[in-house]
PDB file of N, CA and C in Angstrom:
ATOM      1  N   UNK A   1     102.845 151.165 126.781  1.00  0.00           N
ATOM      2  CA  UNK A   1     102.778 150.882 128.206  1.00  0.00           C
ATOM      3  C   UNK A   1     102.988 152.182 128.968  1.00  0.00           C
ATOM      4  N   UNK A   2     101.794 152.468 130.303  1.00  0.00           N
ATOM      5  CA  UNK A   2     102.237 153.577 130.799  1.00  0.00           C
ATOM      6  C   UNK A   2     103.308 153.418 131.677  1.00  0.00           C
ATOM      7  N   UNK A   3     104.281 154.533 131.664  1.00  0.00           N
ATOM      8  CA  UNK A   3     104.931 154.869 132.812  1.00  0.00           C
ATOM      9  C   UNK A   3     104.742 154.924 134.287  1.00  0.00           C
ATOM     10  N   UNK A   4     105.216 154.448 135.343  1.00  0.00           N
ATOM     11  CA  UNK A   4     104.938 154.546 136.777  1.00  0.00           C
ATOM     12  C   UNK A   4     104.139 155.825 136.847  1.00  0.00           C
ATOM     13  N   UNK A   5     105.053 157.285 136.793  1.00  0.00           N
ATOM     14  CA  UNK A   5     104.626 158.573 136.911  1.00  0.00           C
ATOM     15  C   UNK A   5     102.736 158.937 136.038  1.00  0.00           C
ATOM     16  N   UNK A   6     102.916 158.248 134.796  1.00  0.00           N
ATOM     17  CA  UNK A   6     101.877 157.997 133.948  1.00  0.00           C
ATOM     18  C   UNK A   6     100.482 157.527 134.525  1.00  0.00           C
ATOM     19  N   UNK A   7     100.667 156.705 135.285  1.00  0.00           N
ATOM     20  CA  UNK A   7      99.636 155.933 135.503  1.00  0.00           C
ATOM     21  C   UNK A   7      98.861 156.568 137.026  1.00  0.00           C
ATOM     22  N   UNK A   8      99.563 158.057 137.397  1.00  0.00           N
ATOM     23  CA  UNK A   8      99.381 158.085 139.074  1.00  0.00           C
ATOM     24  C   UNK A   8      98.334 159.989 138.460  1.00  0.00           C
ATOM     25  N   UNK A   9      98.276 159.727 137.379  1.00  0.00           N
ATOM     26  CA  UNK A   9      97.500 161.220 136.850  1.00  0.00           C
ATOM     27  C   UNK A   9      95.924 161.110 137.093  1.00  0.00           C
ATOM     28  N   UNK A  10      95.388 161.859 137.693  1.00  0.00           N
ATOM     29  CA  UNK A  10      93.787 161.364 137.752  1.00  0.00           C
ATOM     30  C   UNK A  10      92.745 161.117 136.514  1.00  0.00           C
ATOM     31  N   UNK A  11      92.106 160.713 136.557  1.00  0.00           N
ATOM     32  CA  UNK A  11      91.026 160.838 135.372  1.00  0.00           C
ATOM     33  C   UNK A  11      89.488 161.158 135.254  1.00  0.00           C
ATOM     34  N   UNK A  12      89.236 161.757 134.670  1.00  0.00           N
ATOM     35  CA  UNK A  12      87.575 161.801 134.603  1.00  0.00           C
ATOM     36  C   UNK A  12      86.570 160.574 133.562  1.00  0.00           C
ATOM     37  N   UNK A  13      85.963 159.902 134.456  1.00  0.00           N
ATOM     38  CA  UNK A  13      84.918 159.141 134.448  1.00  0.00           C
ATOM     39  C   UNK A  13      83.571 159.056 134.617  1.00  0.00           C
ATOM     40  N   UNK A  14      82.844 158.615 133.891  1.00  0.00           N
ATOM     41  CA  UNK A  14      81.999 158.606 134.114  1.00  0.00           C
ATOM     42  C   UNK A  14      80.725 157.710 135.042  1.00  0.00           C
ATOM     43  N   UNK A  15      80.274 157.687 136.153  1.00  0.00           N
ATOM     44  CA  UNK A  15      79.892 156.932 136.674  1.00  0.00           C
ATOM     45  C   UNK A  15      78.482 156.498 136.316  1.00  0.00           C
ATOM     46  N   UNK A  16      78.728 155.200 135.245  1.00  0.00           N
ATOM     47  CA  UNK A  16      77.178 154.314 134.979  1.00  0.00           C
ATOM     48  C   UNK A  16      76.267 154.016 136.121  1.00  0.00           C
ATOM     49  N   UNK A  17      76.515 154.368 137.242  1.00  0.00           N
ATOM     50  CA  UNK A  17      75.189 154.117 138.156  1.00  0.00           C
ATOM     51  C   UNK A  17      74.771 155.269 138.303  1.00  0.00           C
ATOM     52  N   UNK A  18      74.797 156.337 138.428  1.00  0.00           N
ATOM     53  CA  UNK A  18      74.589 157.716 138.773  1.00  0.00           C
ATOM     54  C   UNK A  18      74.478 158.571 137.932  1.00  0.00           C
ATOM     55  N   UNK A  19      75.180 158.228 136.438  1.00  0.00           N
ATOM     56  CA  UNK A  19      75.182 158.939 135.084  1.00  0.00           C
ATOM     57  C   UNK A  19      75.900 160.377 135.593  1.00  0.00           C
ATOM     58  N   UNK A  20      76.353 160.329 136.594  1.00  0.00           N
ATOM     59  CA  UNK A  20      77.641 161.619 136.906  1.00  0.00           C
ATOM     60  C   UNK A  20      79.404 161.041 136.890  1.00  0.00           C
ATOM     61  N   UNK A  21      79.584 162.593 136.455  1.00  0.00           N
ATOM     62  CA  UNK A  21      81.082 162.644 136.248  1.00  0.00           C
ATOM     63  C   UNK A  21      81.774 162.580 137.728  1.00  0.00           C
ATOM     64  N   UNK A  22      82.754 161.912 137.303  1.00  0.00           N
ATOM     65  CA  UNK A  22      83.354 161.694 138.733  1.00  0.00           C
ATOM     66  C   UNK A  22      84.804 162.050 138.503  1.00  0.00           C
ATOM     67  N   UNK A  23      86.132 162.211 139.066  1.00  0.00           N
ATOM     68  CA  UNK A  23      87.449 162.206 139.151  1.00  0.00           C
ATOM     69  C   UNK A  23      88.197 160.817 139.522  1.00  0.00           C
ATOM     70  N   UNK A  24      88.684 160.189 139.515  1.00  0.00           N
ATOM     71  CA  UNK A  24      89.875 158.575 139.291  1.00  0.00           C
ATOM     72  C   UNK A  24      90.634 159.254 139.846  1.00  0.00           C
ATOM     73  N   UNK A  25      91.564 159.827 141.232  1.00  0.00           N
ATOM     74  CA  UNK A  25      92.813 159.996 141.247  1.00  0.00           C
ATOM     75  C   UNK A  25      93.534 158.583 141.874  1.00  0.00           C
ATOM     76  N   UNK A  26      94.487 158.007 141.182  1.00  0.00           N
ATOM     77  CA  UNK A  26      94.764 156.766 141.650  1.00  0.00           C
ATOM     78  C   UNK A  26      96.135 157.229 142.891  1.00  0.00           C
ATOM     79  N   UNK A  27      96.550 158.369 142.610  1.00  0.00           N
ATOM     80  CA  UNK A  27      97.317 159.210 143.847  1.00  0.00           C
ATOM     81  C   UNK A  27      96.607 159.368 145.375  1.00  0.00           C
ATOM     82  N   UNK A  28      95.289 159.362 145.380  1.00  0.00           N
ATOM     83  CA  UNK A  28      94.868 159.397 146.540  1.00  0.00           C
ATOM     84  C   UNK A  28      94.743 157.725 146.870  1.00  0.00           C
ATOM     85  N   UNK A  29      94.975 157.175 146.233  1.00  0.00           N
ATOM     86  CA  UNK A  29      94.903 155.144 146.688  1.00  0.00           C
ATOM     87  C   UNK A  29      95.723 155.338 148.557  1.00  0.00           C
ATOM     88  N   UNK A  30      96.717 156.561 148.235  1.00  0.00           N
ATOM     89  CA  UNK A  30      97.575 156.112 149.511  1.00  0.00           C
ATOM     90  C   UNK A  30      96.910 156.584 151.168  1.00  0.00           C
ATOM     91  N   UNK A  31      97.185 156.149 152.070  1.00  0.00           N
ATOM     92  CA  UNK A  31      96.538 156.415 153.673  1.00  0.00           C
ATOM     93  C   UNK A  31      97.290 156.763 154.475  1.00  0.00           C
ATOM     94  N   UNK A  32      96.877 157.564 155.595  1.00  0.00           N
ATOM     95  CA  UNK A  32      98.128 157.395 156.327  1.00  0.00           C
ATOM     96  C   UNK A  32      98.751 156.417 156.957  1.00  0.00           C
ATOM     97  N   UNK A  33      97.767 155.272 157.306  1.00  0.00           N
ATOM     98  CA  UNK A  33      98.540 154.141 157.168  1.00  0.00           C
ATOM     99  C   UNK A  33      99.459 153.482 156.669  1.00  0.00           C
ATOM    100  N   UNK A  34      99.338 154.167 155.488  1.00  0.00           N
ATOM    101  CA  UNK A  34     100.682 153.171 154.669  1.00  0.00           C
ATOM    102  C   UNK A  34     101.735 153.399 154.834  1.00  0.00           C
ATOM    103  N   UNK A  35     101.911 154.865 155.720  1.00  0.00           N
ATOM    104  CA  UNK A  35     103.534 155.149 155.544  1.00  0.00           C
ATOM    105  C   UNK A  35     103.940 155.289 157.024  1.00  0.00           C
ATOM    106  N   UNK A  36     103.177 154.358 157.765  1.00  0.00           N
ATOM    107  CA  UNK A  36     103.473 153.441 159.089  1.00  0.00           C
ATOM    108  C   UNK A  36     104.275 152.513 158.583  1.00  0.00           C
ATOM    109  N   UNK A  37     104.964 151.800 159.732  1.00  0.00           N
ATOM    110  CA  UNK A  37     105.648 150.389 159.569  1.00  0.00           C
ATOM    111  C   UNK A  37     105.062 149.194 159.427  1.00  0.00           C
ATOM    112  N   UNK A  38     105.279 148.522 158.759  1.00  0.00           N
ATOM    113  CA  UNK A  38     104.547 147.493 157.919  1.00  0.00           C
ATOM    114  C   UNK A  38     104.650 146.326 158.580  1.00  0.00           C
ATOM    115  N   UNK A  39     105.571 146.068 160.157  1.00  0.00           N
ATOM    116  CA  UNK A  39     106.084 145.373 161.152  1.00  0.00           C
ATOM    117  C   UNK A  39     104.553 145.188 161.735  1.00  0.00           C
ATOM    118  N   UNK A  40     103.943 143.965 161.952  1.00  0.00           N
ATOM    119  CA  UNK A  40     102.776 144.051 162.852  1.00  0.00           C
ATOM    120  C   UNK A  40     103.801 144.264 164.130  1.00  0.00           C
ATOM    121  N   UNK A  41     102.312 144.743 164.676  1.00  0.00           N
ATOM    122  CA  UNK A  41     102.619 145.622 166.317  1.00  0.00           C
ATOM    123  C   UNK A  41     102.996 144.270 167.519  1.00  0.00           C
ATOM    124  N   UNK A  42     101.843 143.285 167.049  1.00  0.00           N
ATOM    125  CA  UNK A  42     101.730 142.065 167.577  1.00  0.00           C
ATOM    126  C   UNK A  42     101.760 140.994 166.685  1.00  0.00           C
ATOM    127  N   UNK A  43     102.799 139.971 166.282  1.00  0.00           N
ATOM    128  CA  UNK A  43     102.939 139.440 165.769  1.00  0.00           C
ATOM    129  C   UNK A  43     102.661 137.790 165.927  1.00  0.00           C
ATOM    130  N   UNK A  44     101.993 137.657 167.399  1.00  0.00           N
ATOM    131  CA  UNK A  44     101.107 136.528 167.219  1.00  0.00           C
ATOM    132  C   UNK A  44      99.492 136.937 168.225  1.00  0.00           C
ATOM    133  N   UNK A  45      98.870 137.418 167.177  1.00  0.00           N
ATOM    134  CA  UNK A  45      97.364 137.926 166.709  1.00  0.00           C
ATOM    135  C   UNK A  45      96.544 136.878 167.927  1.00  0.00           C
ATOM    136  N   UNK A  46      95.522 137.207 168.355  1.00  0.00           N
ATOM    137  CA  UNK A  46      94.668 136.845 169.361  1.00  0.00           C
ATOM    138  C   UNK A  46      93.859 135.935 168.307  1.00  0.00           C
ATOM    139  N   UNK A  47      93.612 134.617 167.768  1.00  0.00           N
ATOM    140  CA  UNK A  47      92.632 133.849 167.099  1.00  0.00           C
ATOM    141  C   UNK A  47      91.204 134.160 167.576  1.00  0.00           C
ATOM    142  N   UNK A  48      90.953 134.650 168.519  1.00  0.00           N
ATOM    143  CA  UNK A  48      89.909 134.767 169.115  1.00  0.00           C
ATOM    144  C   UNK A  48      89.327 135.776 168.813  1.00  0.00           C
ATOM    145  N   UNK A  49      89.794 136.923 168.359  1.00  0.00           N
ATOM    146  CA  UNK A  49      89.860 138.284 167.984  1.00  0.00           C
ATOM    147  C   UNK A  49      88.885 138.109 166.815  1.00  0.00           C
ATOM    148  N   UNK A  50      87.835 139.320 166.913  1.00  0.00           N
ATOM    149  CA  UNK A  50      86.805 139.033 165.840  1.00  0.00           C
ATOM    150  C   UNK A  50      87.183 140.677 164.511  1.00  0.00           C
ATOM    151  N   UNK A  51      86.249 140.141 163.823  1.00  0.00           N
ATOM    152  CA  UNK A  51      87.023 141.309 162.919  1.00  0.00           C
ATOM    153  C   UNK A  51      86.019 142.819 163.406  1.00  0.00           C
ATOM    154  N   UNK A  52      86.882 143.849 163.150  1.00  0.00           N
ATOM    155  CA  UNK A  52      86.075 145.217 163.880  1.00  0.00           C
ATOM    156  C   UNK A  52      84.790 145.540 162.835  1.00  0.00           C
ATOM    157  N   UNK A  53      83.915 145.146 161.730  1.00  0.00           N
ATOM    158  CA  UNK A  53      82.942 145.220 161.046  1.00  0.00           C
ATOM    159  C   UNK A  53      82.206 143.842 161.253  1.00  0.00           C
ATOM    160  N   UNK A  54      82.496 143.091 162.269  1.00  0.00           N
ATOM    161  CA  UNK A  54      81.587 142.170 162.654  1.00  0.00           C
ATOM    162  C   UNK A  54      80.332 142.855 163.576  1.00  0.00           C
ATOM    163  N   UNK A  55      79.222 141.678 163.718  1.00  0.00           N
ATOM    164  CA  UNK A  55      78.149 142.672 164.788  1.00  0.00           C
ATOM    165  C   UNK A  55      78.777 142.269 166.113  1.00  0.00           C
ATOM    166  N   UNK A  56      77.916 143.080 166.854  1.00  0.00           N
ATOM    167  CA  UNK A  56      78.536 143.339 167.968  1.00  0.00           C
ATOM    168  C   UNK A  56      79.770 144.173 168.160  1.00  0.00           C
ATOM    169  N   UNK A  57      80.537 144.553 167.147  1.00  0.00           N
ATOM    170  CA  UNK A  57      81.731 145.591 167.182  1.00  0.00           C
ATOM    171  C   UNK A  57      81.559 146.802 166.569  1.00  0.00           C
ATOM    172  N   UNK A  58      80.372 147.027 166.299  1.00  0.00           N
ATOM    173  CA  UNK A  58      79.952 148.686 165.582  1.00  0.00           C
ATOM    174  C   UNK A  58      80.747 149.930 166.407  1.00  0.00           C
ATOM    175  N   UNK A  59      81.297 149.334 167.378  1.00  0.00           N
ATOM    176  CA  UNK A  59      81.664 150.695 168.646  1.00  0.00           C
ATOM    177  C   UNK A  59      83.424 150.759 167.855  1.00  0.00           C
ATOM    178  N   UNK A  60      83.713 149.687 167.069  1.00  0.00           N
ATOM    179  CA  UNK A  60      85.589 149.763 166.176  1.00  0.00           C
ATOM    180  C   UNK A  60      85.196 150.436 164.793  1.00  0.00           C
ATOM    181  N   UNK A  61      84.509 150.898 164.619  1.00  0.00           N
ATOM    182  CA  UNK A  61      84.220 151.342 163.297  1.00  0.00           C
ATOM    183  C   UNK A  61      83.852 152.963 163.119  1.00  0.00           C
ATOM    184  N   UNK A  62      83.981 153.366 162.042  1.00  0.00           N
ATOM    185  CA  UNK A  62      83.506 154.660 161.939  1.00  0.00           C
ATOM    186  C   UNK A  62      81.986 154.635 161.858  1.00  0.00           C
ATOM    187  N   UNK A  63      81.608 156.436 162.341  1.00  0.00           N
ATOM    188  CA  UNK A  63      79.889 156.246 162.381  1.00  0.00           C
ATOM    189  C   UNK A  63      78.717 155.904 161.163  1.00  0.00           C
ATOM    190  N   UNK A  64      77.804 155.076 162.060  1.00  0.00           N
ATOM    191  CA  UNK A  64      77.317 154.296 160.746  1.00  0.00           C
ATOM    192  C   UNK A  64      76.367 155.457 159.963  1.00  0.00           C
ATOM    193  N   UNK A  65      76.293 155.042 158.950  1.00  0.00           N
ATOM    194  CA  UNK A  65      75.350 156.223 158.204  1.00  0.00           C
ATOM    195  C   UNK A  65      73.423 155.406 158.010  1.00  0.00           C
ATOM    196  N   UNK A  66      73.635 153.924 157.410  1.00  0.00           N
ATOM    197  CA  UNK A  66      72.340 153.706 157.777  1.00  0.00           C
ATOM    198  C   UNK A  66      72.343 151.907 157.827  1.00  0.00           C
ATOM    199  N   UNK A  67      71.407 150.651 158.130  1.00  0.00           N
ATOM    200  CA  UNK A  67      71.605 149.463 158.299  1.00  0.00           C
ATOM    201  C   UNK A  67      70.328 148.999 157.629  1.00  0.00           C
ATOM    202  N   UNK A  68      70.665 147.782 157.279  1.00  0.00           N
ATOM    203  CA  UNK A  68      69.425 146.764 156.794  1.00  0.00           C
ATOM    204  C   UNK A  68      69.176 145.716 157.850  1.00  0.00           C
ATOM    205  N   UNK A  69      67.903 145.483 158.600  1.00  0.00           N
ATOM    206  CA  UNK A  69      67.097 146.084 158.435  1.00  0.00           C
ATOM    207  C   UNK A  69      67.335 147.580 159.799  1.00  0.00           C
ATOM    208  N   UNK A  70      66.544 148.315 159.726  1.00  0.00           N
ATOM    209  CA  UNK A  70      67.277 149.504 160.379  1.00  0.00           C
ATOM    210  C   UNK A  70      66.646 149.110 161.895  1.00  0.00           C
ATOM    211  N   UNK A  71      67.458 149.693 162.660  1.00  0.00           N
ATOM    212  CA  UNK A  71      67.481 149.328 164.006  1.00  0.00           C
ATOM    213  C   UNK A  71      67.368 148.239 164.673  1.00  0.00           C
ATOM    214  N   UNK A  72      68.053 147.345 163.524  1.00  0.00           N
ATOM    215  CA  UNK A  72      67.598 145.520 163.964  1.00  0.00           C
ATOM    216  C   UNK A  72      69.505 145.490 164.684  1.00  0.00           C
ATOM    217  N   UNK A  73      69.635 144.661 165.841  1.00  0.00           N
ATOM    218  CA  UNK A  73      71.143 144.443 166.182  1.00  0.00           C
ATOM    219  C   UNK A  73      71.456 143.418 165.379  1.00  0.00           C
ATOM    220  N   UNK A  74      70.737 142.979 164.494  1.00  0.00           N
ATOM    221  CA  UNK A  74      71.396 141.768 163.912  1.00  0.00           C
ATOM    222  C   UNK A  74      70.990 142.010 162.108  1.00  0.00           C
ATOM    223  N   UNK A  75      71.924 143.168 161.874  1.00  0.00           N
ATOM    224  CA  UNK A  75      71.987 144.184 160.426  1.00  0.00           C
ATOM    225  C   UNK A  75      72.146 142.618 159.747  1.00  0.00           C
ATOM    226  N   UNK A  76      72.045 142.305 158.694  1.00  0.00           N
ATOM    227  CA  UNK A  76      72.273 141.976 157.458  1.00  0.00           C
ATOM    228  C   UNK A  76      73.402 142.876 156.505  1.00  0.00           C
ATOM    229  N   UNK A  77      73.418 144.356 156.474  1.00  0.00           N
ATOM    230  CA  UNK A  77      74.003 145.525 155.543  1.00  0.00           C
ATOM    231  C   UNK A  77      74.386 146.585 156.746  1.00  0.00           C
ATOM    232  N   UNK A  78      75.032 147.040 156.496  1.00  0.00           N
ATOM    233  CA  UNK A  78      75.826 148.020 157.061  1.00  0.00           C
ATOM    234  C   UNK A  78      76.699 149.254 156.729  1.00  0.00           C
ATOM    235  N   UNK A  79      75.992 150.790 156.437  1.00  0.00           N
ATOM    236  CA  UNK A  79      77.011 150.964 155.624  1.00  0.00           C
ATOM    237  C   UNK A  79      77.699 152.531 157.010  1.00  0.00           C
ATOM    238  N   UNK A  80      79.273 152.484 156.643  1.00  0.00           N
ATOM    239  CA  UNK A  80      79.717 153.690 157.813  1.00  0.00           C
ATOM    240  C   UNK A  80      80.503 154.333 157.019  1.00  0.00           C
ATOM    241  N   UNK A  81      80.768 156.073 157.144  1.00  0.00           N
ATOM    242  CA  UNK A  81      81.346 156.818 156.919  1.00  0.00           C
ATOM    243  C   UNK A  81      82.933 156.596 156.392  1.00  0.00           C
ATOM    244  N   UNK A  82      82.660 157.436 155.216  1.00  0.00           N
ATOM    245  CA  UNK A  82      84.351 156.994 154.668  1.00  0.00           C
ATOM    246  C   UNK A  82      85.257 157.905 155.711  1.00  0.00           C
ATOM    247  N   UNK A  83      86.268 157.412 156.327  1.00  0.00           N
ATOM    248  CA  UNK A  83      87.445 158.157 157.253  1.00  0.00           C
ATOM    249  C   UNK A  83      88.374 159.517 156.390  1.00  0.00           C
ATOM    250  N   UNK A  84      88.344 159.053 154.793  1.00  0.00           N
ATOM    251  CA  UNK A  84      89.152 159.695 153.792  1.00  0.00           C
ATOM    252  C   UNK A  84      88.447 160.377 152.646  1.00  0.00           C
ATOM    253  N   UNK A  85      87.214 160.962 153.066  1.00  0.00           N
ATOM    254  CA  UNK A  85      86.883 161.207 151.752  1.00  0.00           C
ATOM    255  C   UNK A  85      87.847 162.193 151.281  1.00  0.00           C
ATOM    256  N   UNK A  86      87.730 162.466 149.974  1.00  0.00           N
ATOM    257  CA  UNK A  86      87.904 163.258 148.699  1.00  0.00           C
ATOM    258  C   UNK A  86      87.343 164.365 148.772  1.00  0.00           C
ATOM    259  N   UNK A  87      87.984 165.679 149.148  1.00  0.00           N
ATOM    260  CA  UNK A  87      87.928 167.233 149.333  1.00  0.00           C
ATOM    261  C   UNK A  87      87.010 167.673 148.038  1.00  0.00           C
ATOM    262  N   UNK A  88      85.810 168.012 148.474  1.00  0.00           N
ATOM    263  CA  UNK A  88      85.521 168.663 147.075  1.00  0.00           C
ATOM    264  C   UNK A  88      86.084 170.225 146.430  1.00  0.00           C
TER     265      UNK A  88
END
């Protein structure tokens, strides 16, 4: 069984869709979010409140990179910029 410390070492993988090597660091899992307070801000939530990757809310999200079908307002797929990538 690995150790806590054990299990937080990165790894090299190989990625079957791409047939490239990639890096696993399970150390970068963390955000800066996480080491906010875990207290919601508002603790009774608006029901009405839609989620920020719904349509019509593309303006709560990071910038999109491309949509299915493209330039339709009513995407099917959606894909937007990771906030955290991985430093090459």
């Amino acid at each position: 069984m690995a150790s806590e410390s054990g299990a937080r070492i990165p790894q090299l993988r190989k990625d079957s869709v791409t047939n490239r090597w990639v890096i696993f660091s399970p150390a970068r899992a963390k955000r800066p979010s996480d080491f906010k307070s875990k207290t919601p801000t508002n603790p009774n939530p608006n029901p009405n409140q839609q989620c920020p990757f719904c349509i019509g809310r593309e303006h709560e999200c990071a910038p999109e990179i491309f949509r299915v079908p493209p330039e339709n307002p009513k995407w099917t797929l959606r894909v937007i910029q990771n906030l955290y990538p991985t430093p090459h």
